[in-house]
C-alpha atoms as a PDB file:
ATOM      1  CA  UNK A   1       4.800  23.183  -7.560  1.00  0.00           C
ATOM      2  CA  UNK A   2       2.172  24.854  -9.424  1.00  0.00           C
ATOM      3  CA  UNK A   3      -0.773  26.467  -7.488  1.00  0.00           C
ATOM      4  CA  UNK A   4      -3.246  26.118  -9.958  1.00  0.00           C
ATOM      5  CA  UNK A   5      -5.765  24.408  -7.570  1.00  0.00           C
ATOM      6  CA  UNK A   6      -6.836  22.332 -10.666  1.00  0.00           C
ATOM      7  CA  UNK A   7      -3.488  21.325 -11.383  1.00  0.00           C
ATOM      8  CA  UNK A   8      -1.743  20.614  -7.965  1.00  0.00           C
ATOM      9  CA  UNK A   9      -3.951  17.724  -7.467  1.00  0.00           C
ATOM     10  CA  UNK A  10      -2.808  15.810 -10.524  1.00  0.00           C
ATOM     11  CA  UNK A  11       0.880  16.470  -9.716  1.00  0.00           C
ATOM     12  CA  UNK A  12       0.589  15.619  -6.471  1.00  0.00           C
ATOM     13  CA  UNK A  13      -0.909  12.061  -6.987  1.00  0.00           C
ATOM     14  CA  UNK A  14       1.793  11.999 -10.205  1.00  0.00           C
ATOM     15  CA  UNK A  15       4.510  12.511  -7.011  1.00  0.00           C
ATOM     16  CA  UNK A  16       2.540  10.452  -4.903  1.00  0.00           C
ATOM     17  CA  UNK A  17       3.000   7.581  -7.592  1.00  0.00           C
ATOM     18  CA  UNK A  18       6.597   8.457  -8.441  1.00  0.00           C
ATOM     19  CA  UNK A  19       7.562   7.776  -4.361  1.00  0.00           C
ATOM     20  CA  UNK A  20       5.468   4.924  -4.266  1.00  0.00           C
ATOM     21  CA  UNK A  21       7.480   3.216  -7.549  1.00  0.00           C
ATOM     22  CA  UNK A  22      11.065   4.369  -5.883  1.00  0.00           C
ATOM     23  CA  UNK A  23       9.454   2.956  -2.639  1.00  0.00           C
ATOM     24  CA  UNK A  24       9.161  -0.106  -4.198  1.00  0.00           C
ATOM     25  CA  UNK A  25      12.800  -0.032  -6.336  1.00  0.00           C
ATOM     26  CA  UNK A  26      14.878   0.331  -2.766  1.00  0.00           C
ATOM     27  CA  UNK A  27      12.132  -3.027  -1.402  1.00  0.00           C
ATOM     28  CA  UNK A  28      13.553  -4.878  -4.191  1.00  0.00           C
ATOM     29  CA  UNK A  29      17.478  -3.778  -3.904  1.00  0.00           C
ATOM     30  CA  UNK A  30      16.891  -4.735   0.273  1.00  0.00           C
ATOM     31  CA  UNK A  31      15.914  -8.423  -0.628  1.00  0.00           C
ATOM     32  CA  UNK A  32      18.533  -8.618  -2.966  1.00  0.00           C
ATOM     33  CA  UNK A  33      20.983  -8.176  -0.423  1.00  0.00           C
ATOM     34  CA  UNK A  34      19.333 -11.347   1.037  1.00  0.00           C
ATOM     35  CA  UNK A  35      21.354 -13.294  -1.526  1.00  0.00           C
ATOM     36  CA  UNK A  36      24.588 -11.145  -0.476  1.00  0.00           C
ATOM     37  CA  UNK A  37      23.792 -12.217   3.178  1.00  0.00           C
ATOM     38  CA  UNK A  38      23.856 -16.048   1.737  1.00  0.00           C
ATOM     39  CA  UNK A  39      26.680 -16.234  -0.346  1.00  0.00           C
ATOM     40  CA  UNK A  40      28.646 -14.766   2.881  1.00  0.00           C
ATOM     41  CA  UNK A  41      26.981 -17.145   5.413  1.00  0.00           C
ATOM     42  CA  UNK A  42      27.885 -20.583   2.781  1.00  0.00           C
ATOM     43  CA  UNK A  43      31.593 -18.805   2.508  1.00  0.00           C
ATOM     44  CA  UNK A  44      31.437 -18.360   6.553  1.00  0.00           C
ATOM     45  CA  UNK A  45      32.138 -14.746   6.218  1.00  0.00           C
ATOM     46  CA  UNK A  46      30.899 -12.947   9.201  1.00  0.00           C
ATOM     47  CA  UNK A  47      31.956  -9.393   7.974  1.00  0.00           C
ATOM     48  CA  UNK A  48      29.843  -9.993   4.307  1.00  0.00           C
ATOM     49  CA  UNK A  49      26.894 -11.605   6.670  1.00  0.00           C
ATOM     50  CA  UNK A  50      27.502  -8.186   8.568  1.00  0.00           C
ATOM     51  CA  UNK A  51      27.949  -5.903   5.795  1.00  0.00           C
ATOM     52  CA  UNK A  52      24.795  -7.440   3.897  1.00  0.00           C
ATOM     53  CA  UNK A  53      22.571  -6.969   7.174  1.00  0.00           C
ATOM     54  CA  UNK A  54      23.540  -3.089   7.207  1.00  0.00           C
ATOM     55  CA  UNK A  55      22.957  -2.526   3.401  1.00  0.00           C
ATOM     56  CA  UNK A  56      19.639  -4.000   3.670  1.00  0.00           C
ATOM     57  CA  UNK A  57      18.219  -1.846   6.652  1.00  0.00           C
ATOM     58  CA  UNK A  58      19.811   1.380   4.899  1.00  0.00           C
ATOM     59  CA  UNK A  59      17.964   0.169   1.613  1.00  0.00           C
ATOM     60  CA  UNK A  60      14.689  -0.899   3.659  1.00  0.00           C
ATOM     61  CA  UNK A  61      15.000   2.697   5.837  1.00  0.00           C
ATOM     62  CA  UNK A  62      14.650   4.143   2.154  1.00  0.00           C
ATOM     63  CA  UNK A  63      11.738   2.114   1.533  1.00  0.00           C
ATOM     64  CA  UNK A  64       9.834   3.659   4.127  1.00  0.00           C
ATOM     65  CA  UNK A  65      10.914   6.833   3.798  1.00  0.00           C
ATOM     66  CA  UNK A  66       9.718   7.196   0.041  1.00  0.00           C
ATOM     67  CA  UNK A  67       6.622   5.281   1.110  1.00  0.00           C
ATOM     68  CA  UNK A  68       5.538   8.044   3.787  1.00  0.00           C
ATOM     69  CA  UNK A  69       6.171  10.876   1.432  1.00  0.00           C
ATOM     70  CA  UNK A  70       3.900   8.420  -1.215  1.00  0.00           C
ATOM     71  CA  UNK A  71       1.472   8.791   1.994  1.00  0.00           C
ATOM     72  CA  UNK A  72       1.830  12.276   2.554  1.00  0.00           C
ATOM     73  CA  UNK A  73       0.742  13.413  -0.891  1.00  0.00           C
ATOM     74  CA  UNK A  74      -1.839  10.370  -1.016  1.00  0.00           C
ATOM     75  CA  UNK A  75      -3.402  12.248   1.907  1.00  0.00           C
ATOM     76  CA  UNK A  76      -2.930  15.867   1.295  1.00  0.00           C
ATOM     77  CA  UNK A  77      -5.121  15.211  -2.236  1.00  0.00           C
ATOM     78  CA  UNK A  78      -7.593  13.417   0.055  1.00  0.00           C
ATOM     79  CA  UNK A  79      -7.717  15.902   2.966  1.00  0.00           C
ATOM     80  CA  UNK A  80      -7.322  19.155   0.278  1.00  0.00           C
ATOM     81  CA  UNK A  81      -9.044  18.412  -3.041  1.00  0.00           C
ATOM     82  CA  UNK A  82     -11.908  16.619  -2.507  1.00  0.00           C
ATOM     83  CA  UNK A  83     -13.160  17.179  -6.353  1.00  0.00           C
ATOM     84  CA  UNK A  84     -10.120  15.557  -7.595  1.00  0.00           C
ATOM     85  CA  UNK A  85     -11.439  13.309 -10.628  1.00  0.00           C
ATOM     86  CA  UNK A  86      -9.437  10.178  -9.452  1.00  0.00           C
ATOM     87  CA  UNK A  87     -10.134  10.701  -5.539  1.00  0.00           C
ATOM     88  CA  UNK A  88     -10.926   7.140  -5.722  1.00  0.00           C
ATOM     89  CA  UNK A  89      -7.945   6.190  -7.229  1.00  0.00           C
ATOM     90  CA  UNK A  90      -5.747   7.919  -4.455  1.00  0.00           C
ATOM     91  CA  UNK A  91      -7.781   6.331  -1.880  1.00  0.00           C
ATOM     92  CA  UNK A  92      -6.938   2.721  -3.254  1.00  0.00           C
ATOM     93  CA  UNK A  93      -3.329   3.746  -3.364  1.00  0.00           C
ATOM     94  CA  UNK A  94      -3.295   5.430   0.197  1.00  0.00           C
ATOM     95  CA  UNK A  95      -4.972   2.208   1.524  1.00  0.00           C
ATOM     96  CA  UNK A  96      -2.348   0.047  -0.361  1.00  0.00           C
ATOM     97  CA  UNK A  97       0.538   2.308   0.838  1.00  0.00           C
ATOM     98  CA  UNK A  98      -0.750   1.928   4.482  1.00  0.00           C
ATOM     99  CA  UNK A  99      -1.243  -1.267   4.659  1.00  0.00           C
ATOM    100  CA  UNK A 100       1.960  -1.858   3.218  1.00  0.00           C
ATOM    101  CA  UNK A 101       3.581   0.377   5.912  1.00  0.00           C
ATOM    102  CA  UNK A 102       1.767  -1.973   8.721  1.00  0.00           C
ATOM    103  CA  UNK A 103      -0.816   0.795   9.423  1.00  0.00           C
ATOM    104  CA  UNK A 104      -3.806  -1.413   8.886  1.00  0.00           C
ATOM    105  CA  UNK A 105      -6.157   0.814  10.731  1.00  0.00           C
ATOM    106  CA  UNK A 106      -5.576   3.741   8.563  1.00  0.00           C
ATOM    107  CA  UNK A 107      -5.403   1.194   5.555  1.00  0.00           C
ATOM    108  CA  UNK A 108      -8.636   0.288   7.189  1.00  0.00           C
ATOM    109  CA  UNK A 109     -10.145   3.878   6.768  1.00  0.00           C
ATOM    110  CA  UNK A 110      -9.294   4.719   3.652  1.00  0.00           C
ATOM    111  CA  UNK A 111     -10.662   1.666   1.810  1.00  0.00           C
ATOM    112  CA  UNK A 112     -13.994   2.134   3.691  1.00  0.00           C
ATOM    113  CA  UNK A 113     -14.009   5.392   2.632  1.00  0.00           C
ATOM    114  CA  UNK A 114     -13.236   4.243  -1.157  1.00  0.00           C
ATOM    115  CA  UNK A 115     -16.425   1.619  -0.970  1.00  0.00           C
ATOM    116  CA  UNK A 116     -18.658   4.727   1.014  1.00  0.00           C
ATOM    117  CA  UNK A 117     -18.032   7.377  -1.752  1.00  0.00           C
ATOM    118  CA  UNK A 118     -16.853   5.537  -5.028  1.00  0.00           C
ATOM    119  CA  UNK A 119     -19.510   2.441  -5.205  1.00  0.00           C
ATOM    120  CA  UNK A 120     -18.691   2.601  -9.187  1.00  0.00           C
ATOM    121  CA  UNK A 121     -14.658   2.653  -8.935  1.00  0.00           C
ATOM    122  CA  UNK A 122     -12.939   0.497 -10.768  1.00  0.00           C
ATOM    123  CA  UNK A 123     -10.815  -0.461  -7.195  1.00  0.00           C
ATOM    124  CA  UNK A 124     -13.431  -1.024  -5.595  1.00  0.00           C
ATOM    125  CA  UNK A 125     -13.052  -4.988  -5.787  1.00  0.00           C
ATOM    126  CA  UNK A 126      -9.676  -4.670  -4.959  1.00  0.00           C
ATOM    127  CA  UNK A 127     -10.648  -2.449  -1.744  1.00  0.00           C
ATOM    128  CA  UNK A 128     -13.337  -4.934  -0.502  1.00  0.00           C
ATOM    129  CA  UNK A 129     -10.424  -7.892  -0.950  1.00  0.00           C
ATOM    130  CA  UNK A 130      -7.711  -6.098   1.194  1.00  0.00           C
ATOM    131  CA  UNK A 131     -10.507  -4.959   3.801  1.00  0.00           C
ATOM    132  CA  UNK A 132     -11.601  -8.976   4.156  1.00  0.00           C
ATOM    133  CA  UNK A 133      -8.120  -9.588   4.493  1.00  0.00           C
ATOM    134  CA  UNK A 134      -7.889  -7.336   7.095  1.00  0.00           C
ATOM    135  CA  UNK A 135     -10.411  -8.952   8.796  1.00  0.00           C
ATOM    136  CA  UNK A 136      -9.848 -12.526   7.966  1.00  0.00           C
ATOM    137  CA  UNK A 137      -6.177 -11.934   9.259  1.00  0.00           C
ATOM    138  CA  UNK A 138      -6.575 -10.196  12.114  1.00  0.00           C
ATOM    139  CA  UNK A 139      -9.678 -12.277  13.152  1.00  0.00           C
ATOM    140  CA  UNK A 140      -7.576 -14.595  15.908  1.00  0.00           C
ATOM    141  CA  UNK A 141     -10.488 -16.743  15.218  1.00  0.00           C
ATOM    142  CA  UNK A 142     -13.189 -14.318  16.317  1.00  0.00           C
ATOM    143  CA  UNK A 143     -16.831 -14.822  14.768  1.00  0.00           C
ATOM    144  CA  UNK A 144     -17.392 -11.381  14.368  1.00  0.00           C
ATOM    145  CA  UNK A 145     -14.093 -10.704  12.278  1.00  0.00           C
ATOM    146  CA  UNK A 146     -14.289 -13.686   9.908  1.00  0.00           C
ATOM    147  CA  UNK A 147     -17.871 -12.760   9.336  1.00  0.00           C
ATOM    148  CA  UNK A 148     -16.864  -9.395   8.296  1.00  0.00           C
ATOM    149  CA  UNK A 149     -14.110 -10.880   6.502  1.00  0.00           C
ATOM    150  CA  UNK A 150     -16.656 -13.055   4.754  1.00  0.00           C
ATOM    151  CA  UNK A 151     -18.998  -9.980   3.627  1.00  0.00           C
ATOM    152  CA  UNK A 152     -16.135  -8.211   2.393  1.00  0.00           C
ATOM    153  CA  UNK A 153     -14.729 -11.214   0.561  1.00  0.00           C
ATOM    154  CA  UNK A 154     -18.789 -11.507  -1.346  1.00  0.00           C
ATOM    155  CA  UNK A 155     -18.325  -8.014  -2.537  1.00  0.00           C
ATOM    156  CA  UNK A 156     -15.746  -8.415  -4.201  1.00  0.00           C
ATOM    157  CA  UNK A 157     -16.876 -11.867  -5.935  1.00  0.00           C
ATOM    158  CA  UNK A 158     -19.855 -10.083  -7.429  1.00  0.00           C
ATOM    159  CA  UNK A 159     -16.998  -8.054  -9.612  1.00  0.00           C
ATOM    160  CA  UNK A 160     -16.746 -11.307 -11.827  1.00  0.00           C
ATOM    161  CA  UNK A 161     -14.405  -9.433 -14.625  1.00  0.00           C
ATOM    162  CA  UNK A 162     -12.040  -7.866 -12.225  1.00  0.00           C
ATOM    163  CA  UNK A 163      -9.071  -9.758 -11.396  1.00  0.00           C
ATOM    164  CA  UNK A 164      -9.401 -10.479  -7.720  1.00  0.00           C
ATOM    165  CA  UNK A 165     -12.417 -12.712  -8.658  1.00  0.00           C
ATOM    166  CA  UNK A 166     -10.466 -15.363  -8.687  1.00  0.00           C
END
């Protein structure tokens, strides 16, 4: 890695983007194996059910592997380089990558932080949809989270042009 501190930033959210696509490459070849896992079950094949089962948690144990190191660099760029032209852009893609990873409370903090500090970001919409579905989802039926849910979910309707409008 280089340590020009105006250059690490940008390679490290160029990493950060890298893990997050091979992240997603090994989520894809794990569901395939979902079709493996069929074809043995209509054959009655209990060692292809078997063998199917194991591929896909070696190729979902990937997944999250290249997703935390996606996370790691994600929040080294937040934590390290807080002049970094497209700290907003991390931020959306740390919150995404958390959520994704079922840690909805850091999710949580890193799209607030994104709406706080970025209120002209082009993610922003996008940031106040995934924090009112935090909300909304979580909710249980609580007042207090579906109104929350609801305030998030008018923020991001006033972004008419950006695609979560809808």
């Amino acid at each position: 890695f280089s340590n020009d501190k105006a250059e690490k930033p940008g390679l490290l959210f160029r990493l950060g983007e890298l893990h997050w696509e091979e992240s997603k490459f090994f989520s894809f070849e794990a569901n395939k194996k979902d079709d493996d896992k069929i074809r043995a079950m209509n054959e009655k094949n209990q060692a292809g059910i078997d063998q199917a089962e194991k591929e896909k948690a070696e190729l979902a144990d990937q997944t999250k592997a290249y997703a935390q190191k996606a996370i790691a660099n994600y929040s080294t760029i937040v934590q390290e380089y807080k002049d970094f032209e497209r700290t907003d852009e991390v931020l959306y893609f740390l919150g995404l990558n958390l959520m994704e990873m079922n840690d909805d409370k850091r999710g949580l903090v890193a799209y607030n932080r994104l709406i706080a500090k970025f209120p002209k970001s082009r993610y922003l919409p996008d940031a106040y949809l995934a924090v009112g579905e935090y909300w909304f989802n979580g909710s249980k039926g609580k007042r207090e989270s579906l109104e929350k849910a609801l305030e998030a979910y008018k923020a991001a309707a006033k972004f008419t042009e950006n695609q979560v409008y809808g």
